[in-house]
C-alpha atoms as a PDB file:
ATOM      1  CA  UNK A   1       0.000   0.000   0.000  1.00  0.00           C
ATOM      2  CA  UNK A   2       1.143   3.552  -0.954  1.00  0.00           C
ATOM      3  CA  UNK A   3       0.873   6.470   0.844  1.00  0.00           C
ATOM      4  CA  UNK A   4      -2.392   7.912  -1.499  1.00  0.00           C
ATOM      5  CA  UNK A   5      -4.222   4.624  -0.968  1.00  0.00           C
ATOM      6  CA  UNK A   6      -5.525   5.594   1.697  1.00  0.00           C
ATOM      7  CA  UNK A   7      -6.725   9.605   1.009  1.00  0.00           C
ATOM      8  CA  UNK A   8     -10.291  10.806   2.725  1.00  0.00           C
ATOM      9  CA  UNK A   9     -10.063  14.370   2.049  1.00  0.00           C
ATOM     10  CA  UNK A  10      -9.071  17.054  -0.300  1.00  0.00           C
ATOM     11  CA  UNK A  11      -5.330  18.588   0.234  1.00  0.00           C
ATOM     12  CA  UNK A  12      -3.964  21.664  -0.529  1.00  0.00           C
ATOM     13  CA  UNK A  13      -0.476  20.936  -2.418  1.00  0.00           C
ATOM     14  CA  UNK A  14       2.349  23.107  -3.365  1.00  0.00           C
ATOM     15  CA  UNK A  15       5.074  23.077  -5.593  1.00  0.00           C
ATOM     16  CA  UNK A  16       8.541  25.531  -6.026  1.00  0.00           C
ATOM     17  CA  UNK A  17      12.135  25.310  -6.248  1.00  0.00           C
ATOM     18  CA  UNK A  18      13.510  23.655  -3.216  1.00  0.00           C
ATOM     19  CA  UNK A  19      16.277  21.601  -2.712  1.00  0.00           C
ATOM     20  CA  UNK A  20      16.947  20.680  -6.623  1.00  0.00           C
ATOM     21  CA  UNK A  21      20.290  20.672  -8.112  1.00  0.00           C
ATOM     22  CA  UNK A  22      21.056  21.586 -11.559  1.00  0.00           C
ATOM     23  CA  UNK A  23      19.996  24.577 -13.985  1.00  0.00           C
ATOM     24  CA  UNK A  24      15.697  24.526 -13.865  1.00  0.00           C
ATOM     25  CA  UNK A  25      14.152  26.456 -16.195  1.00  0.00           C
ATOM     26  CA  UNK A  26      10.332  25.359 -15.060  1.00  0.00           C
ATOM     27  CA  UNK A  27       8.385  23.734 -12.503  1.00  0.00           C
ATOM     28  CA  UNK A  28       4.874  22.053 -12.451  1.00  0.00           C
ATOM     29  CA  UNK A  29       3.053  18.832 -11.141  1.00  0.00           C
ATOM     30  CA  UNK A  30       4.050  15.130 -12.345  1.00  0.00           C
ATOM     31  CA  UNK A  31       1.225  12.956 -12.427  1.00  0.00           C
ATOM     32  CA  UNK A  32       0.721   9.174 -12.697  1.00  0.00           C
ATOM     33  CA  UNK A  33       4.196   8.736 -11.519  1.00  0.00           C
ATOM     34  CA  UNK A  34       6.609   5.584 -10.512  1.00  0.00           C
ATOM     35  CA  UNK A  35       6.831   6.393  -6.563  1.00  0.00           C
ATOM     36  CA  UNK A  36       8.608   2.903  -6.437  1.00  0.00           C
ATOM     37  CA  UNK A  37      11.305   4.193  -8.380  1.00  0.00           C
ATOM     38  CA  UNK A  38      13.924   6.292  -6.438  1.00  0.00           C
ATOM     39  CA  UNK A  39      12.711   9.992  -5.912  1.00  0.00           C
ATOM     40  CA  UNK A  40      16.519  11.137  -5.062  1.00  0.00           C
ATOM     41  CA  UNK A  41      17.864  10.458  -8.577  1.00  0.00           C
ATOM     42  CA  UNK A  42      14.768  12.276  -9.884  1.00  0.00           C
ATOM     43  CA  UNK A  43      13.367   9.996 -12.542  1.00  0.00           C
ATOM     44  CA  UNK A  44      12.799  11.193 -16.126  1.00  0.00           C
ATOM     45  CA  UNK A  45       9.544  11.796 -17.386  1.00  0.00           C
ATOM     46  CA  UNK A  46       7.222  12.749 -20.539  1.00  0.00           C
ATOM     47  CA  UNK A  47       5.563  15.752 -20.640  1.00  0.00           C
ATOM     48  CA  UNK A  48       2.353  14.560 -20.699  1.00  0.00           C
ATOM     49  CA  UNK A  49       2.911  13.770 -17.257  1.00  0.00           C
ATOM     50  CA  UNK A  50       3.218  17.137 -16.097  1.00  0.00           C
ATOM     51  CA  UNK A  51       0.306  19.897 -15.599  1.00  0.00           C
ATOM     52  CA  UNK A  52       0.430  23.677 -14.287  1.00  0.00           C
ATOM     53  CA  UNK A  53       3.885  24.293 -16.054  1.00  0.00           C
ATOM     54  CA  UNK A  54       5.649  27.725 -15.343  1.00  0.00           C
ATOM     55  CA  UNK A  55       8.865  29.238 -16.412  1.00  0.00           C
ATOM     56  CA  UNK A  56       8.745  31.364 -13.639  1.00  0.00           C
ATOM     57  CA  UNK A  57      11.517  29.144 -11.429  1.00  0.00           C
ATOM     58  CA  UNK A  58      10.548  31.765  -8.793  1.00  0.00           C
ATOM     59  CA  UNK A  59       6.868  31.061  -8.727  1.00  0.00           C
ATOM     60  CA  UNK A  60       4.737  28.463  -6.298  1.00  0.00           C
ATOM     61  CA  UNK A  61       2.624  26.393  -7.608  1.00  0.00           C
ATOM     62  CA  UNK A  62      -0.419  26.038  -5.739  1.00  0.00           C
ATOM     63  CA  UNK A  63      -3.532  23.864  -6.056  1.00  0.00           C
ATOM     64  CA  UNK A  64      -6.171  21.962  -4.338  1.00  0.00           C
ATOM     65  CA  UNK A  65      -6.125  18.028  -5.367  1.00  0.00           C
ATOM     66  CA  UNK A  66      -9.469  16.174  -4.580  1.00  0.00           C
ATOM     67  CA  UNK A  67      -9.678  12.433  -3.625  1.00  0.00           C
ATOM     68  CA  UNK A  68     -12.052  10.254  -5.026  1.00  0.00           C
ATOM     69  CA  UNK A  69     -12.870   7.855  -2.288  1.00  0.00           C
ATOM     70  CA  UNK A  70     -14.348   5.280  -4.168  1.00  0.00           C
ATOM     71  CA  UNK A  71     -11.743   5.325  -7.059  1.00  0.00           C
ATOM     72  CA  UNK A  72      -8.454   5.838  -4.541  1.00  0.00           C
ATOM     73  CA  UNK A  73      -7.646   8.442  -7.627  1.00  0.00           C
ATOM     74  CA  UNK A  74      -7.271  11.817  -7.149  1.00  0.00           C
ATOM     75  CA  UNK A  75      -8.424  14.953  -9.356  1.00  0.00           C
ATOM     76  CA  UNK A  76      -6.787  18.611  -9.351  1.00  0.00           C
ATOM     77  CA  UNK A  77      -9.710  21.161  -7.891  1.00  0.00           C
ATOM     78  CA  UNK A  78     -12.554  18.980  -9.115  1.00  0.00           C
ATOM     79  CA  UNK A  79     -13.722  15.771  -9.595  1.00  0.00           C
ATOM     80  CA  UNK A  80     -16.694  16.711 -12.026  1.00  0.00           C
ATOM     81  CA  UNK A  81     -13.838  18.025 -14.803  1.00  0.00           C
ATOM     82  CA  UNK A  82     -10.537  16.690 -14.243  1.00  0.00           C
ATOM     83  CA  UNK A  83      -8.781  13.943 -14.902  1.00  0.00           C
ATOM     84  CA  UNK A  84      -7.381  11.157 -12.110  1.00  0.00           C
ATOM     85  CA  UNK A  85      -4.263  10.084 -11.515  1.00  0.00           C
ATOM     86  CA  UNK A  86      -3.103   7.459  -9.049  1.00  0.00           C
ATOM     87  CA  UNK A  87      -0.134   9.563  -8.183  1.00  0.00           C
ATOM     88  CA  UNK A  88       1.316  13.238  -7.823  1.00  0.00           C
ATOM     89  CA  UNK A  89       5.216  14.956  -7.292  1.00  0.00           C
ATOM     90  CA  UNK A  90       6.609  18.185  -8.147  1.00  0.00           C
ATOM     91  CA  UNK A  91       8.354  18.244 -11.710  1.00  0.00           C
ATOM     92  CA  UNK A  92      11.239  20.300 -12.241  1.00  0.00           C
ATOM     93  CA  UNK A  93      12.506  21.103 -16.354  1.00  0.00           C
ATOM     94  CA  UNK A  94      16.251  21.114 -16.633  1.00  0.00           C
ATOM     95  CA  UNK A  95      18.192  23.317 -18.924  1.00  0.00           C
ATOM     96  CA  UNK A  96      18.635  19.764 -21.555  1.00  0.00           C
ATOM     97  CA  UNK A  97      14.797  19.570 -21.806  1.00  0.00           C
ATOM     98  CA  UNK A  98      14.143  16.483 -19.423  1.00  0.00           C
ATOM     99  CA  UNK A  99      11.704  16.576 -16.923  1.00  0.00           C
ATOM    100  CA  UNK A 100      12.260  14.716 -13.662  1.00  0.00           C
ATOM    101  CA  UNK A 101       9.889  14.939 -10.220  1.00  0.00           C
ATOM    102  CA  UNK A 102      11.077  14.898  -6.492  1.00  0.00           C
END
Protein backbone atom coordinates (compact mmCIF):
# COMPACT_ATOMS: atom_id res chain seq x y z
CA UNK A 1 0.00 0.00 0.00
CA UNK A 2 1.14 3.55 -0.95
CA UNK A 3 0.87 6.47 0.84
CA UNK A 4 -2.39 7.91 -1.50
CA UNK A 5 -4.22 4.62 -0.97
CA UNK A 6 -5.53 5.59 1.70
CA UNK A 7 -6.73 9.61 1.01
CA UNK A 8 -10.29 10.81 2.73
CA UNK A 9 -10.06 14.37 2.05
CA UNK A 10 -9.07 17.05 -0.30
CA UNK A 11 -5.33 18.59 0.23
CA UNK A 12 -3.96 21.66 -0.53
CA UNK A 13 -0.48 20.94 -2.42
CA UNK A 14 2.35 23.11 -3.37
CA UNK A 15 5.07 23.08 -5.59
CA UNK A 16 8.54 25.53 -6.03
CA UNK A 17 12.13 25.31 -6.25
CA UNK A 18 13.51 23.65 -3.22
CA UNK A 19 16.28 21.60 -2.71
CA UNK A 20 16.95 20.68 -6.62
CA UNK A 21 20.29 20.67 -8.11
CA UNK A 22 21.06 21.59 -11.56
CA UNK A 23 20.00 24.58 -13.99
CA UNK A 24 15.70 24.53 -13.86
CA UNK A 25 14.15 26.46 -16.20
CA UNK A 26 10.33 25.36 -15.06
CA UNK A 27 8.38 23.73 -12.50
CA UNK A 28 4.87 22.05 -12.45
CA UNK A 29 3.05 18.83 -11.14
CA UNK A 30 4.05 15.13 -12.35
CA UNK A 31 1.23 12.96 -12.43
CA UNK A 32 0.72 9.17 -12.70
CA UNK A 33 4.20 8.74 -11.52
CA UNK A 34 6.61 5.58 -10.51
CA UNK A 35 6.83 6.39 -6.56
CA UNK A 36 8.61 2.90 -6.44
CA UNK A 37 11.31 4.19 -8.38
CA UNK A 38 13.92 6.29 -6.44
CA UNK A 39 12.71 9.99 -5.91
CA UNK A 40 16.52 11.14 -5.06
CA UNK A 41 17.86 10.46 -8.58
CA UNK A 42 14.77 12.28 -9.88
CA UNK A 43 13.37 10.00 -12.54
CA UNK A 44 12.80 11.19 -16.13
CA UNK A 45 9.54 11.80 -17.39
CA UNK A 46 7.22 12.75 -20.54
CA UNK A 47 5.56 15.75 -20.64
CA UNK A 48 2.35 14.56 -20.70
CA UNK A 49 2.91 13.77 -17.26
CA UNK A 50 3.22 17.14 -16.10
CA UNK A 51 0.31 19.90 -15.60
CA UNK A 52 0.43 23.68 -14.29
CA UNK A 53 3.89 24.29 -16.05
CA UNK A 54 5.65 27.73 -15.34
CA UNK A 55 8.87 29.24 -16.41
CA UNK A 56 8.75 31.36 -13.64
CA UNK A 57 11.52 29.14 -11.43
CA UNK A 58 10.55 31.77 -8.79
CA UNK A 59 6.87 31.06 -8.73
CA UNK A 60 4.74 28.46 -6.30
CA UNK A 61 2.62 26.39 -7.61
CA UNK A 62 -0.42 26.04 -5.74
CA UNK A 63 -3.53 23.86 -6.06
CA UNK A 64 -6.17 21.96 -4.34
CA UNK A 65 -6.13 18.03 -5.37
CA UNK A 66 -9.47 16.17 -4.58
CA UNK A 67 -9.68 12.43 -3.63
CA UNK A 68 -12.05 10.25 -5.03
CA UNK A 69 -12.87 7.85 -2.29
CA UNK A 70 -14.35 5.28 -4.17
CA UNK A 71 -11.74 5.33 -7.06
CA UNK A 72 -8.45 5.84 -4.54
CA UNK A 73 -7.65 8.44 -7.63
CA UNK A 74 -7.27 11.82 -7.15
CA UNK A 75 -8.42 14.95 -9.36
CA UNK A 76 -6.79 18.61 -9.35
CA UNK A 77 -9.71 21.16 -7.89
CA UNK A 78 -12.55 18.98 -9.11
CA UNK A 79 -13.72 15.77 -9.60
CA UNK A 80 -16.69 16.71 -12.03
CA UNK A 81 -13.84 18.03 -14.80
CA UNK A 82 -10.54 16.69 -14.24
CA UNK A 83 -8.78 13.94 -14.90
CA UNK A 84 -7.38 11.16 -12.11
CA UNK A 85 -4.26 10.08 -11.52
CA UNK A 86 -3.10 7.46 -9.05
CA UNK A 87 -0.13 9.56 -8.18
CA UNK A 88 1.32 13.24 -7.82
CA UNK A 89 5.22 14.96 -7.29
CA UNK A 90 6.61 18.18 -8.15
CA UNK A 91 8.35 18.24 -11.71
CA UNK A 92 11.24 20.30 -12.24
CA UNK A 93 12.51 21.10 -16.35
CA UNK A 94 16.25 21.11 -16.63
CA UNK A 95 18.19 23.32 -18.92
CA UNK A 96 18.63 19.76 -21.56
CA UNK A 97 14.80 19.57 -21.81
CA UNK A 98 14.14 16.48 -19.42
CA UNK A 99 11.70 16.58 -16.92
CA UNK A 100 12.26 14.72 -13.66
CA UNK A 101 9.89 14.94 -10.22
CA UNK A 102 11.08 14.90 -6.49
Amino acid sequence: MNQWDNCTQSLFYTCRLGNVTGTVTAIGISTNININLDAINMPMLNIGQVRFITNDTLTTINTTLICDTSSRLWAVNSLQFGEQFSTFACAYMYSNGTWSWQ
